[in-house]
C-alpha atoms as a PDB file:
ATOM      1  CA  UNK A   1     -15.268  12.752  14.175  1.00  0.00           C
ATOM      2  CA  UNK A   2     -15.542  12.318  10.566  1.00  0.00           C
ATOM      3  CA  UNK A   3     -17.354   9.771   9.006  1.00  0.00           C
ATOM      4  CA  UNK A   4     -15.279   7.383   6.744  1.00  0.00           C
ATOM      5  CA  UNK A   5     -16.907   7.383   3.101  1.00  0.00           C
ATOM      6  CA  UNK A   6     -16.377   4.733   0.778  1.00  0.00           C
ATOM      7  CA  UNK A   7     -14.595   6.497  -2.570  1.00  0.00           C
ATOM      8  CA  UNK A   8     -13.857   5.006  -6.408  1.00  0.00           C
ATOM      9  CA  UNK A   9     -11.419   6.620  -7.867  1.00  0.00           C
ATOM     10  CA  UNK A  10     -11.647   5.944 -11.879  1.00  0.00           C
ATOM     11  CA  UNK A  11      -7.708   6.715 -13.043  1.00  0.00           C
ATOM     12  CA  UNK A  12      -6.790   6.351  -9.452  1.00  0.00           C
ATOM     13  CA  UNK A  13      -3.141   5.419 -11.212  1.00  0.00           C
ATOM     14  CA  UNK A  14      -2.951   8.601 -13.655  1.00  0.00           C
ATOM     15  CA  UNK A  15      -1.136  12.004 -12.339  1.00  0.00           C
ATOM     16  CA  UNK A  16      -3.940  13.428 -11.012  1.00  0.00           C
ATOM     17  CA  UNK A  17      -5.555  10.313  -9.610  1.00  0.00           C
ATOM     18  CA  UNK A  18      -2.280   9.161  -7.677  1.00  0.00           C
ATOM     19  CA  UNK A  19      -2.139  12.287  -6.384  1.00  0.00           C
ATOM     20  CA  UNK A  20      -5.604  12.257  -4.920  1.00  0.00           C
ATOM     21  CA  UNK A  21      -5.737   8.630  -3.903  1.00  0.00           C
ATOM     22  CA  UNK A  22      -2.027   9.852  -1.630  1.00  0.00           C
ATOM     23  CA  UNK A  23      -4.722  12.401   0.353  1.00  0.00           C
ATOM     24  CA  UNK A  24      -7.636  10.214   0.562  1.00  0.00           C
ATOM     25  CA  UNK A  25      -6.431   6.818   1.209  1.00  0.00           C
ATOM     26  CA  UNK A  26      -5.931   7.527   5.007  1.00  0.00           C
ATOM     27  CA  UNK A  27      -8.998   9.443   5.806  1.00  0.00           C
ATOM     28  CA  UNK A  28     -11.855   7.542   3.818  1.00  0.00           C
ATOM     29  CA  UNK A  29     -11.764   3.713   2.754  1.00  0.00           C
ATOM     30  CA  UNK A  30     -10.579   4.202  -0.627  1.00  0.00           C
ATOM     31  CA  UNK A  31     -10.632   1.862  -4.494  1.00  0.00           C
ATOM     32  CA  UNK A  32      -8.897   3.123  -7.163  1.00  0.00           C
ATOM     33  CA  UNK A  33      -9.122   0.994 -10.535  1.00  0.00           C
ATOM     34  CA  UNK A  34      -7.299   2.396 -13.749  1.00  0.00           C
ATOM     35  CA  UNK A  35      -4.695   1.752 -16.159  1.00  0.00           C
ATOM     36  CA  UNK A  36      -5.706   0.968 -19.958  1.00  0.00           C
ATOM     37  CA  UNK A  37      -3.949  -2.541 -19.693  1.00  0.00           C
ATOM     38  CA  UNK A  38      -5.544  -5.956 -20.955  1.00  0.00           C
ATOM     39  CA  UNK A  39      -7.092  -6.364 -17.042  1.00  0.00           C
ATOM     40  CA  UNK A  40      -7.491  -2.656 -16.281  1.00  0.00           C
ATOM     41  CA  UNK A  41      -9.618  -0.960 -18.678  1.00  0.00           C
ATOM     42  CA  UNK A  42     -12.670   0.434 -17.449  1.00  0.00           C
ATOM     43  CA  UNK A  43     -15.656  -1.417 -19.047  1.00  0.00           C
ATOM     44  CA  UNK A  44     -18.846  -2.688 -17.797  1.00  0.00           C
ATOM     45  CA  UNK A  45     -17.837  -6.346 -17.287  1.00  0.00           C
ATOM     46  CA  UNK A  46     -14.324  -5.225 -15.602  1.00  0.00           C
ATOM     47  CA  UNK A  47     -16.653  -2.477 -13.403  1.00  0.00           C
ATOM     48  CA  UNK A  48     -18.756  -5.367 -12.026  1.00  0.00           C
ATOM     49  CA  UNK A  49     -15.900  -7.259 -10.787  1.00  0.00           C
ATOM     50  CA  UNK A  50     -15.389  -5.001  -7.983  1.00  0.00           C
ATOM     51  CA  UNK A  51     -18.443  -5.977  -6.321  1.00  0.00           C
ATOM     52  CA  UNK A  52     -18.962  -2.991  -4.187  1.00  0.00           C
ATOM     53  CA  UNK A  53     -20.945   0.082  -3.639  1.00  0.00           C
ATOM     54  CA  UNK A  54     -19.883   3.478  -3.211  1.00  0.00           C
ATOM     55  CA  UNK A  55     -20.982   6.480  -1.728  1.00  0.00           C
ATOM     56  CA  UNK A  56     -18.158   8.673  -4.039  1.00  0.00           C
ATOM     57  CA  UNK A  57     -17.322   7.975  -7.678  1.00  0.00           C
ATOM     58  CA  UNK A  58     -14.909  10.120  -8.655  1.00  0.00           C
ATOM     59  CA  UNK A  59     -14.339  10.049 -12.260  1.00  0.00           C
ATOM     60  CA  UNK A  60     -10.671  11.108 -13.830  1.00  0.00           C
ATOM     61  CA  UNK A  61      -9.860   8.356 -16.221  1.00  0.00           C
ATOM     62  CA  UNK A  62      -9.940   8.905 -19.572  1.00  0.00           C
ATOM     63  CA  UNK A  63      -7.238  10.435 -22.704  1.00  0.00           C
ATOM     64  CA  UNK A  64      -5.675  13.118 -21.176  1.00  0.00           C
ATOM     65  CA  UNK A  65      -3.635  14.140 -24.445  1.00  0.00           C
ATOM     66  CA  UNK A  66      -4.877  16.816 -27.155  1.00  0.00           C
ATOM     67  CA  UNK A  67      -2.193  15.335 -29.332  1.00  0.00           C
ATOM     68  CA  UNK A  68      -3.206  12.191 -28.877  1.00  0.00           C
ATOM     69  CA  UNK A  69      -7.114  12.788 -29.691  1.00  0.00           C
ATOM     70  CA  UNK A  70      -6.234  14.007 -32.853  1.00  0.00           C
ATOM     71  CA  UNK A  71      -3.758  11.097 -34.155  1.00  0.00           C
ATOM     72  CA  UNK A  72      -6.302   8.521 -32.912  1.00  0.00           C
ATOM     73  CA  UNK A  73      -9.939  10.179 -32.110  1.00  0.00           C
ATOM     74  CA  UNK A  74     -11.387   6.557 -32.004  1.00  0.00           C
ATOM     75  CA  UNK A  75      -8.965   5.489 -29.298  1.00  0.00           C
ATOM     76  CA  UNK A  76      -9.592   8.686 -27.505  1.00  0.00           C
ATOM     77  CA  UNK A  77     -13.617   8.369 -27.735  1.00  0.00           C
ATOM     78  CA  UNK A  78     -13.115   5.307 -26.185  1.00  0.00           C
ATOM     79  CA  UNK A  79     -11.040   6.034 -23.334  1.00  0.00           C
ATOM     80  CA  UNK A  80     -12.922   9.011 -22.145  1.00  0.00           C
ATOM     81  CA  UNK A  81     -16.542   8.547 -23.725  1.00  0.00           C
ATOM     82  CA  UNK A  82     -16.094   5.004 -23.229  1.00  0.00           C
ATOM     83  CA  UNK A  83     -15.199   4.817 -19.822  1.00  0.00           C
ATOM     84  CA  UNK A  84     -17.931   7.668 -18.987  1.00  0.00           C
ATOM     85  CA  UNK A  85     -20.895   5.047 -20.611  1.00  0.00           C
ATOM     86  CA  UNK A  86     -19.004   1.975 -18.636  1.00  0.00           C
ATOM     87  CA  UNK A  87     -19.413   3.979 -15.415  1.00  0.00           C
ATOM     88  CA  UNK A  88     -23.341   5.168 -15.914  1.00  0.00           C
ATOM     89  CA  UNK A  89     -24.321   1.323 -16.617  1.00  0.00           C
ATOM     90  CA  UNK A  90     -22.033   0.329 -14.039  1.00  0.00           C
ATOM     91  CA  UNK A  91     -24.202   2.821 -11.757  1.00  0.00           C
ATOM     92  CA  UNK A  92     -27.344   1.148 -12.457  1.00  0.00           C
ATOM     93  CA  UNK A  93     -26.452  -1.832 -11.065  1.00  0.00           C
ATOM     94  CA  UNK A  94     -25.502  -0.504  -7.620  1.00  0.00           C
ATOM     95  CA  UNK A  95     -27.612  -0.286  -4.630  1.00  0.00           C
ATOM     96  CA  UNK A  96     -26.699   2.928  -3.252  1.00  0.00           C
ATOM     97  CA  UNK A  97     -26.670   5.733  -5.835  1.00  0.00           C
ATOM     98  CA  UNK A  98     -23.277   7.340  -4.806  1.00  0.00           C
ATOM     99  CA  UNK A  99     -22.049  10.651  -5.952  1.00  0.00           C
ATOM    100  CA  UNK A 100     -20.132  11.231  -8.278  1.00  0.00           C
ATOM    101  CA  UNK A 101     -17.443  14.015  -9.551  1.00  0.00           C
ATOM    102  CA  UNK A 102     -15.956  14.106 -12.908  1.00  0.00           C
ATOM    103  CA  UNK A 103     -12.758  15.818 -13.980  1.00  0.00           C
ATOM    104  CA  UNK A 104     -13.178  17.584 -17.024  1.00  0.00           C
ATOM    105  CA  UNK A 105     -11.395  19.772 -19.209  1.00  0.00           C
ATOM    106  CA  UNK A 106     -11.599  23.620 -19.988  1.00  0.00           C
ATOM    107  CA  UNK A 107     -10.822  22.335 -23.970  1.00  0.00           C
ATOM    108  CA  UNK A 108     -14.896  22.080 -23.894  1.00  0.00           C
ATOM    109  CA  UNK A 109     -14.623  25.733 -24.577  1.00  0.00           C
ATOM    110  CA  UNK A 110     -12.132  25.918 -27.524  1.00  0.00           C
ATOM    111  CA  UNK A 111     -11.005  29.501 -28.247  1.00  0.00           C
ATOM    112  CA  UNK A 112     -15.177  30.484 -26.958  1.00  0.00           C
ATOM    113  CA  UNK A 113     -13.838  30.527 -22.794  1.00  0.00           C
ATOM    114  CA  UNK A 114     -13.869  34.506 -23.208  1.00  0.00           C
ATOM    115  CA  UNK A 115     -17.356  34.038 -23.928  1.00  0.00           C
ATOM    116  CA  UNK A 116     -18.032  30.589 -22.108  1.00  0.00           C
ATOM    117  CA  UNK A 117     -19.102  29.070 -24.600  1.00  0.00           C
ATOM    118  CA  UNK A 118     -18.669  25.849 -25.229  1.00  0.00           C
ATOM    119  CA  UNK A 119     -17.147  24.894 -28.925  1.00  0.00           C
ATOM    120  CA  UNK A 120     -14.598  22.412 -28.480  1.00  0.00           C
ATOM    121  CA  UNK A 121     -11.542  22.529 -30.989  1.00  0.00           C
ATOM    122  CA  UNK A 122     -10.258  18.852 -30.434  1.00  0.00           C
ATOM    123  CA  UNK A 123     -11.301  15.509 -30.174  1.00  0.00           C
ATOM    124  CA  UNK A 124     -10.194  16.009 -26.645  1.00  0.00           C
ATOM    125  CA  UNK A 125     -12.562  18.571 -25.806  1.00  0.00           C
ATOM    126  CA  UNK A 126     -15.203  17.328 -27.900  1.00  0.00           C
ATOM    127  CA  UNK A 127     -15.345  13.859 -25.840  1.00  0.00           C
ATOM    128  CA  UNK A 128     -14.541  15.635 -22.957  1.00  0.00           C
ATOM    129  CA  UNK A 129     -18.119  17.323 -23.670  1.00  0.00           C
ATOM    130  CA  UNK A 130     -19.576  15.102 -24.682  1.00  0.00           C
ATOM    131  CA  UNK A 131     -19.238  12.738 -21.128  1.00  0.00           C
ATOM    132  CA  UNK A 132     -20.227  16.351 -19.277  1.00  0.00           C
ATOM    133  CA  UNK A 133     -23.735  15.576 -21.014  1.00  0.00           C
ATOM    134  CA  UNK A 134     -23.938  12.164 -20.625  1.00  0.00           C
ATOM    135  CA  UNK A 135     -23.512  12.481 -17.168  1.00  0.00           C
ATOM    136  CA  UNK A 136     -25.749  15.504 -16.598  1.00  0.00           C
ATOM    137  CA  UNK A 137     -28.514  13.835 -18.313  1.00  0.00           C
ATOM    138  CA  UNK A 138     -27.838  10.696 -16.121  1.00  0.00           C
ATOM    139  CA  UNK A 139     -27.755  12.444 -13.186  1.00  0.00           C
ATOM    140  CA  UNK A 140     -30.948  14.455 -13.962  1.00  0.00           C
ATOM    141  CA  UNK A 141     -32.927  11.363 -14.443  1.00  0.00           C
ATOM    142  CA  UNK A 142     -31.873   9.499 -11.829  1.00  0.00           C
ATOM    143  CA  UNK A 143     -31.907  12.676  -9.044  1.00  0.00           C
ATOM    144  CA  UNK A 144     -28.232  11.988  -8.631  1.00  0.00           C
ATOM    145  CA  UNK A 145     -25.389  14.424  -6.982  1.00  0.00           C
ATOM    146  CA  UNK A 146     -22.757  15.447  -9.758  1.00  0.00           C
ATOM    147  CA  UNK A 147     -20.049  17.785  -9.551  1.00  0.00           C
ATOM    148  CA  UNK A 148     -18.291  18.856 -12.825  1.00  0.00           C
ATOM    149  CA  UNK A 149     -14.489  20.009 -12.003  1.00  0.00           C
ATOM    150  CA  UNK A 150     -12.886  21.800 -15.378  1.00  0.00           C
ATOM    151  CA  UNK A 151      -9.210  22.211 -14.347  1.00  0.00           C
ATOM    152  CA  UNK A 152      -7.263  24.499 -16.274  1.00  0.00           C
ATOM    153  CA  UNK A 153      -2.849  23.685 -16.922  1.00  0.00           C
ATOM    154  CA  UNK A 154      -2.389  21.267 -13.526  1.00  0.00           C
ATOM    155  CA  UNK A 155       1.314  20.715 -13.547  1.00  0.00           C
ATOM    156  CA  UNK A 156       3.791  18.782 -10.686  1.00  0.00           C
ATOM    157  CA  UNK A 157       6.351  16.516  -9.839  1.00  0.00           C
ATOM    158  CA  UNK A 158       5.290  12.725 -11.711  1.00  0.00           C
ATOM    159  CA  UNK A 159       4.065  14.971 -15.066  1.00  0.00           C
ATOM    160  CA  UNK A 160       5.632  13.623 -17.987  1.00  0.00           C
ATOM    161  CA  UNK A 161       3.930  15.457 -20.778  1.00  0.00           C
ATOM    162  CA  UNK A 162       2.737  19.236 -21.687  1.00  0.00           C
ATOM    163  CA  UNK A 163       4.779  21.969 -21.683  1.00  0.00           C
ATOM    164  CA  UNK A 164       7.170  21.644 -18.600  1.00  0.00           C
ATOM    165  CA  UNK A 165       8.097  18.059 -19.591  1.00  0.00           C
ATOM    166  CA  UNK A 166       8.241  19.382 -23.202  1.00  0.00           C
ATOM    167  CA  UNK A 167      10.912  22.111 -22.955  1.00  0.00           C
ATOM    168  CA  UNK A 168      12.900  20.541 -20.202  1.00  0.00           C
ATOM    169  CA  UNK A 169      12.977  17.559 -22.510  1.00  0.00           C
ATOM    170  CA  UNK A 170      14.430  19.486 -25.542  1.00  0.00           C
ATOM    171  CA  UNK A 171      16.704  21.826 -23.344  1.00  0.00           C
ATOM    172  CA  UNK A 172      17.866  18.511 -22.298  1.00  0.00           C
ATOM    173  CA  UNK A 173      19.043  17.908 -26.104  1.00  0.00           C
ATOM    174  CA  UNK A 174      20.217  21.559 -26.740  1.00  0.00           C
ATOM    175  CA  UNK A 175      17.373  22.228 -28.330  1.00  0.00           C
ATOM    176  CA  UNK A 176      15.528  25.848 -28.377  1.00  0.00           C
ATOM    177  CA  UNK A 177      13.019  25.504 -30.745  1.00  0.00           C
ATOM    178  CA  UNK A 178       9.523  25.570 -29.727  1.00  0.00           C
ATOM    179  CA  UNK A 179       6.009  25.390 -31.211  1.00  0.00           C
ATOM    180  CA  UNK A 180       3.493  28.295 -31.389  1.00  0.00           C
ATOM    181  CA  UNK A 181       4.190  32.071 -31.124  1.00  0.00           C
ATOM    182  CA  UNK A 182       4.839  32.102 -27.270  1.00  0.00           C
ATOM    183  CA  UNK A 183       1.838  33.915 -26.681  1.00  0.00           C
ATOM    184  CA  UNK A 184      -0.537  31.547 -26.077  1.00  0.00           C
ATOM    185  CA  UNK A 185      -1.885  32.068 -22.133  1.00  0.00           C
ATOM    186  CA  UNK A 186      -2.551  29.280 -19.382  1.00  0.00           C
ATOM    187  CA  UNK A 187      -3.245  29.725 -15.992  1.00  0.00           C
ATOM    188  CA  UNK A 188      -1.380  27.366 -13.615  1.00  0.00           C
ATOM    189  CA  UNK A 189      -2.213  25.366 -10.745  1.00  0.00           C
ATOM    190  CA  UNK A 190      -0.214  22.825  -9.276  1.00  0.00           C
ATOM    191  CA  UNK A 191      -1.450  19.204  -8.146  1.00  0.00           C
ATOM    192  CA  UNK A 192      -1.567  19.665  -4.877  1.00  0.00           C
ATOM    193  CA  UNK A 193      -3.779  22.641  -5.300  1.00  0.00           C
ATOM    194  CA  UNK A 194      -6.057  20.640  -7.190  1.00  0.00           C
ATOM    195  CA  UNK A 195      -6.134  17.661  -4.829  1.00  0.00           C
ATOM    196  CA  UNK A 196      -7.328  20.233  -2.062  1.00  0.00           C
ATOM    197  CA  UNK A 197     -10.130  21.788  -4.106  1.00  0.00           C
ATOM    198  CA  UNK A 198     -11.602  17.600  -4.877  1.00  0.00           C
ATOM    199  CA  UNK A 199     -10.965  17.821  -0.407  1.00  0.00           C
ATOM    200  CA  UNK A 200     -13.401  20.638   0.018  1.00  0.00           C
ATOM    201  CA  UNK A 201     -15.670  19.672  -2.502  1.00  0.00           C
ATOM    202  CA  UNK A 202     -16.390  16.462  -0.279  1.00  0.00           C
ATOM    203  CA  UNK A 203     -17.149  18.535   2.359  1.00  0.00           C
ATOM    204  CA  UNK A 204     -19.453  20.932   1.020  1.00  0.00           C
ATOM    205  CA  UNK A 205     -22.690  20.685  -0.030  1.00  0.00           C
ATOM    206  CA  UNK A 206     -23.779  21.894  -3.606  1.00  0.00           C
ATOM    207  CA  UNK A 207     -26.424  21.657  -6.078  1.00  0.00           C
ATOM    208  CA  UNK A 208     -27.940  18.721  -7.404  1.00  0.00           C
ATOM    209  CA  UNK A 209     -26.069  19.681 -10.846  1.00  0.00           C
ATOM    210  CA  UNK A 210     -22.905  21.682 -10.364  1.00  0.00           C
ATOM    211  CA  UNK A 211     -20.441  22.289 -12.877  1.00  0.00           C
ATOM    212  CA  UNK A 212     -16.879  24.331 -11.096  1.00  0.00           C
ATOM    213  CA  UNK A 213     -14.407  26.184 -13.795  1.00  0.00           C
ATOM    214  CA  UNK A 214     -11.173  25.453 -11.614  1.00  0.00           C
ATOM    215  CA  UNK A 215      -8.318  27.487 -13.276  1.00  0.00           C
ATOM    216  CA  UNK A 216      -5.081  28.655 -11.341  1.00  0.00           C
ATOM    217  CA  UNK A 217      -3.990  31.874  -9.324  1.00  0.00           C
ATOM    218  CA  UNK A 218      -1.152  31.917 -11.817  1.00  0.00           C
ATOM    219  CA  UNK A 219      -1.303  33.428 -15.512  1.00  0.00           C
ATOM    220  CA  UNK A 220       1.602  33.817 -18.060  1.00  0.00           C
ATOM    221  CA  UNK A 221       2.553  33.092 -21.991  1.00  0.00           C
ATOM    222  CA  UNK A 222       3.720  30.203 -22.457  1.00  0.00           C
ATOM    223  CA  UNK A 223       7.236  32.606 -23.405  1.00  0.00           C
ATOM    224  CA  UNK A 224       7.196  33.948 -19.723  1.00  0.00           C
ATOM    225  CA  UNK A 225       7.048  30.330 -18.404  1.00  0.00           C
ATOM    226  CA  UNK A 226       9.926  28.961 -20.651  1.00  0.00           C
ATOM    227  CA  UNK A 227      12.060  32.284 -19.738  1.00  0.00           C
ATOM    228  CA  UNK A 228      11.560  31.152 -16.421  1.00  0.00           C
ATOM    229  CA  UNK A 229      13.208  27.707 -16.822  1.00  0.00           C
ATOM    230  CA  UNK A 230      15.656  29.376 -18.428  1.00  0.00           C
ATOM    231  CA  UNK A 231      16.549  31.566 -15.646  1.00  0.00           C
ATOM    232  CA  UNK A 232      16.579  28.696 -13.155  1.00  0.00           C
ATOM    233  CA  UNK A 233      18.858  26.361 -15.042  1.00  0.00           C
ATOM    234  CA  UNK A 234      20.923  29.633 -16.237  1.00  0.00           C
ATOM    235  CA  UNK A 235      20.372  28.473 -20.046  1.00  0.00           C
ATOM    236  CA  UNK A 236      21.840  31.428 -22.257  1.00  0.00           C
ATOM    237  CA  UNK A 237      20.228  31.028 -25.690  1.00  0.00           C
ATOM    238  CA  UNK A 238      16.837  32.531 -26.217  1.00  0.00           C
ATOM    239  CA  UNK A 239      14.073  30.490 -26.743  1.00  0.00           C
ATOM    240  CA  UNK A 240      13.031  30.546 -30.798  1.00  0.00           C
ATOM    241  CA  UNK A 241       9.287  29.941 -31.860  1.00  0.00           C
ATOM    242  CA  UNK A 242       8.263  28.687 -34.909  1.00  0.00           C
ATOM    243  CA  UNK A 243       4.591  29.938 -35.337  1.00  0.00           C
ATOM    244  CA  UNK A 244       3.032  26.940 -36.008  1.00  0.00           C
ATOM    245  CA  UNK A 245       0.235  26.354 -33.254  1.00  0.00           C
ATOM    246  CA  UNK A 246       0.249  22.791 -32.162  1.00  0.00           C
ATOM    247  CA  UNK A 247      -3.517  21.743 -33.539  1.00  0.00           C
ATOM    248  CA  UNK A 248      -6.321  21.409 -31.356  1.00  0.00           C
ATOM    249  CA  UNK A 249      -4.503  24.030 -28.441  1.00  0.00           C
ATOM    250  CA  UNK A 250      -6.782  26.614 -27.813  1.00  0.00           C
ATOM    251  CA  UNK A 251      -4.665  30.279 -28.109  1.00  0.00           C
ATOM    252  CA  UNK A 252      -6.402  31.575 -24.433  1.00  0.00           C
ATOM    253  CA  UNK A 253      -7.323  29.075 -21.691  1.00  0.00           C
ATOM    254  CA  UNK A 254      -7.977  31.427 -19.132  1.00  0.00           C
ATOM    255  CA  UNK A 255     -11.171  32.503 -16.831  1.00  0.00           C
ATOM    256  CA  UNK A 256     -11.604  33.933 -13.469  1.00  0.00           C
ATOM    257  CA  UNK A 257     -11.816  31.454 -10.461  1.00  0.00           C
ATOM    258  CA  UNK A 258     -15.419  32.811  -8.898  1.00  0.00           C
ATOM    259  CA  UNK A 259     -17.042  29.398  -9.010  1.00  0.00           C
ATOM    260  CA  UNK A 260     -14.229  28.435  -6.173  1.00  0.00           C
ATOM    261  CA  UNK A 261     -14.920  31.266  -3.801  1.00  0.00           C
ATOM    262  CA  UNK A 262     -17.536  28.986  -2.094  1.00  0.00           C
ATOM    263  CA  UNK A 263     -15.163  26.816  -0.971  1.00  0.00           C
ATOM    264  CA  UNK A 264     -12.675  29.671   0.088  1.00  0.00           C
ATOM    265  CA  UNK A 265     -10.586  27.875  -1.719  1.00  0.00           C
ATOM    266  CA  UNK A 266      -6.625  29.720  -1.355  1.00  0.00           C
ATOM    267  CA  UNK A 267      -3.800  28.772  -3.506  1.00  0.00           C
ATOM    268  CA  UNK A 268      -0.776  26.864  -1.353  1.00  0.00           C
ATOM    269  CA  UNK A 269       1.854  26.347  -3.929  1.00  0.00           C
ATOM    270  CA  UNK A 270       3.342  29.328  -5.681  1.00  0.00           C
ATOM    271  CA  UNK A 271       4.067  28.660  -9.551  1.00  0.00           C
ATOM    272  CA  UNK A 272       7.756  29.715  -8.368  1.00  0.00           C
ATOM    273  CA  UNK A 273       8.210  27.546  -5.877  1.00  0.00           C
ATOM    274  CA  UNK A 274       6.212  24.720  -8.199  1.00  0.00           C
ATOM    275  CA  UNK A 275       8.365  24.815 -11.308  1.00  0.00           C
ATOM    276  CA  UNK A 276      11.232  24.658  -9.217  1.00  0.00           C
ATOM    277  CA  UNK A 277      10.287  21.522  -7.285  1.00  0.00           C
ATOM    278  CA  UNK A 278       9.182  20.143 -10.890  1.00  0.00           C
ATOM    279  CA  UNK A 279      12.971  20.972 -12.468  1.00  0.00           C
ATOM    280  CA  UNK A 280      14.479  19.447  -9.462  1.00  0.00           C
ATOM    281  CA  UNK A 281      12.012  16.200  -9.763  1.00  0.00           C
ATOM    282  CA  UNK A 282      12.925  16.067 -13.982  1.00  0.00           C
ATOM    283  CA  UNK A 283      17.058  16.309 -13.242  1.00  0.00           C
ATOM    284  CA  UNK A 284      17.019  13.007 -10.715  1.00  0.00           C
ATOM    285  CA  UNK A 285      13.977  11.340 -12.984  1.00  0.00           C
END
């Protein structure tokens, strides 16, 4: 029999947070709290109101947009940098040290993941970063469990942004034009995937200090991927790029999967099968 654990979920309403609070909710006694709303953002004094303790934080609030970052970096610090100091004092305060698992970003790498190293390109990645250390320095001083999940181009049905939602969007308009040379590569994994990897993680025990580069099974240019929308929706026209990188998009996001092997961790959802389901969920949106 399983023993029911009591989970947070930070950006238990964001894509991937919905997603996981869907799998957990019936097996563990699960809170999610969320939403940047007047009520909803995650600060110390709105923390404290929940008057619990937890034996699971898991930690995916925060910007989620490079774009974003760059137009307003101060709004951005505070969502994810914010929200990452809110939950370490919020920590403090709790009887039970829980552990906790933050969702992080391959961005902390800029166009250094070749050589993992860590030079962020965007205000994303940069305050994605810089809540890795906060929390690793937390957690070192305080003997605490934390897991550090880098997910690489998650993608499903609910998405409304990056580059699915993006060309779908403009294909929707008759428009082929498209940013960047078509080159740049992402590996894909899709939601579900991701939701099963935060599954095992619960399960298995790891180092006091473990930090898990979580990219897909599935690689291709961002050209393959938009040829293969085309395909599906029989679009004629080719797709035209206009060499100007979007700033702050790192040309190569791409790295083996190794640090998942210890979960034997195996991919369910086909990028096929995936971008299908997601142009079938964007028609009837």
């Amino acid at each position: 029999m399983k023993i029911k654990k009591k989970i947070l979920i930070l950006g238990g309403y964001g894509f991937l947070g919905s997603n996981l609070y869907k799998s957990l909710k019936d097996v563990h006694y699960v809170y999610r709290y969320g939403k940047f709303s007047k009520n909803k953002k995650i600060s110390l004094p709105n923390l404290k109101k929940i008057k619990k303790d937890f034996d699971i934080i898991i930690h995916s609030a925060g910007s989620s947009s490079v774009t974003q970052s760059i137009l307003q970096p101060k709004e951005n610090e505070k969502k994810t940098v914010g929200s990452t100091s809110a939950l370490i004092k919020f920590i403090k305060l709790l009887k039970i040290k829980p552990r906790l698992i933050f969702i992080s970003s391959p961005a902390v790498f800029g166009n250094s993941i070749k050589k993992k190293i860590k030079r962020p390109i965007s205000a994303y990645g940069k305050h994605k970063l810089k809540s890795e250390n906060l929390l690793i320095n937390f957690a070192k001083k305080n003997k605490l469990e934390l897991n550090i999940i880098r997910f690489f181009s998650l993608y499903g049905e609910g998405l409304k942004k990056q580059l699915l939602w993006d060309v779908l969007s403009k294909l929707e308009k008759n428009f082929f034009i498209f940013n960047g040379s078509g080159e740049e590569i992402r590996s894909w994994m899709h939601v579900k995937d991701a939701v099963k990897i935060i599954n095992l993680i619960l399960l298995t025990s790891l180092k006091k200090i473990s930090i898990i580069n979580a990219p897909g099974c599935n690689v291709f240019t961002n050209k393959e991927v938009i040829i293969k929308i085309y395909k599906y929706l029989n679009v004629r026209a080719k797709p035209i790029f206009n060499n100007i990188p979007r700033k702050g998009d790192p040309k190569i996001l791409v790295c083996d999967n190794k640090d998942l092997k210890i979960f034997d961790w195996k991919q369910s959802v086909d990028f096929s099968l995936g971008l299908k389901k997601y142009i079938r969920w964007f028609k009837k949106k």
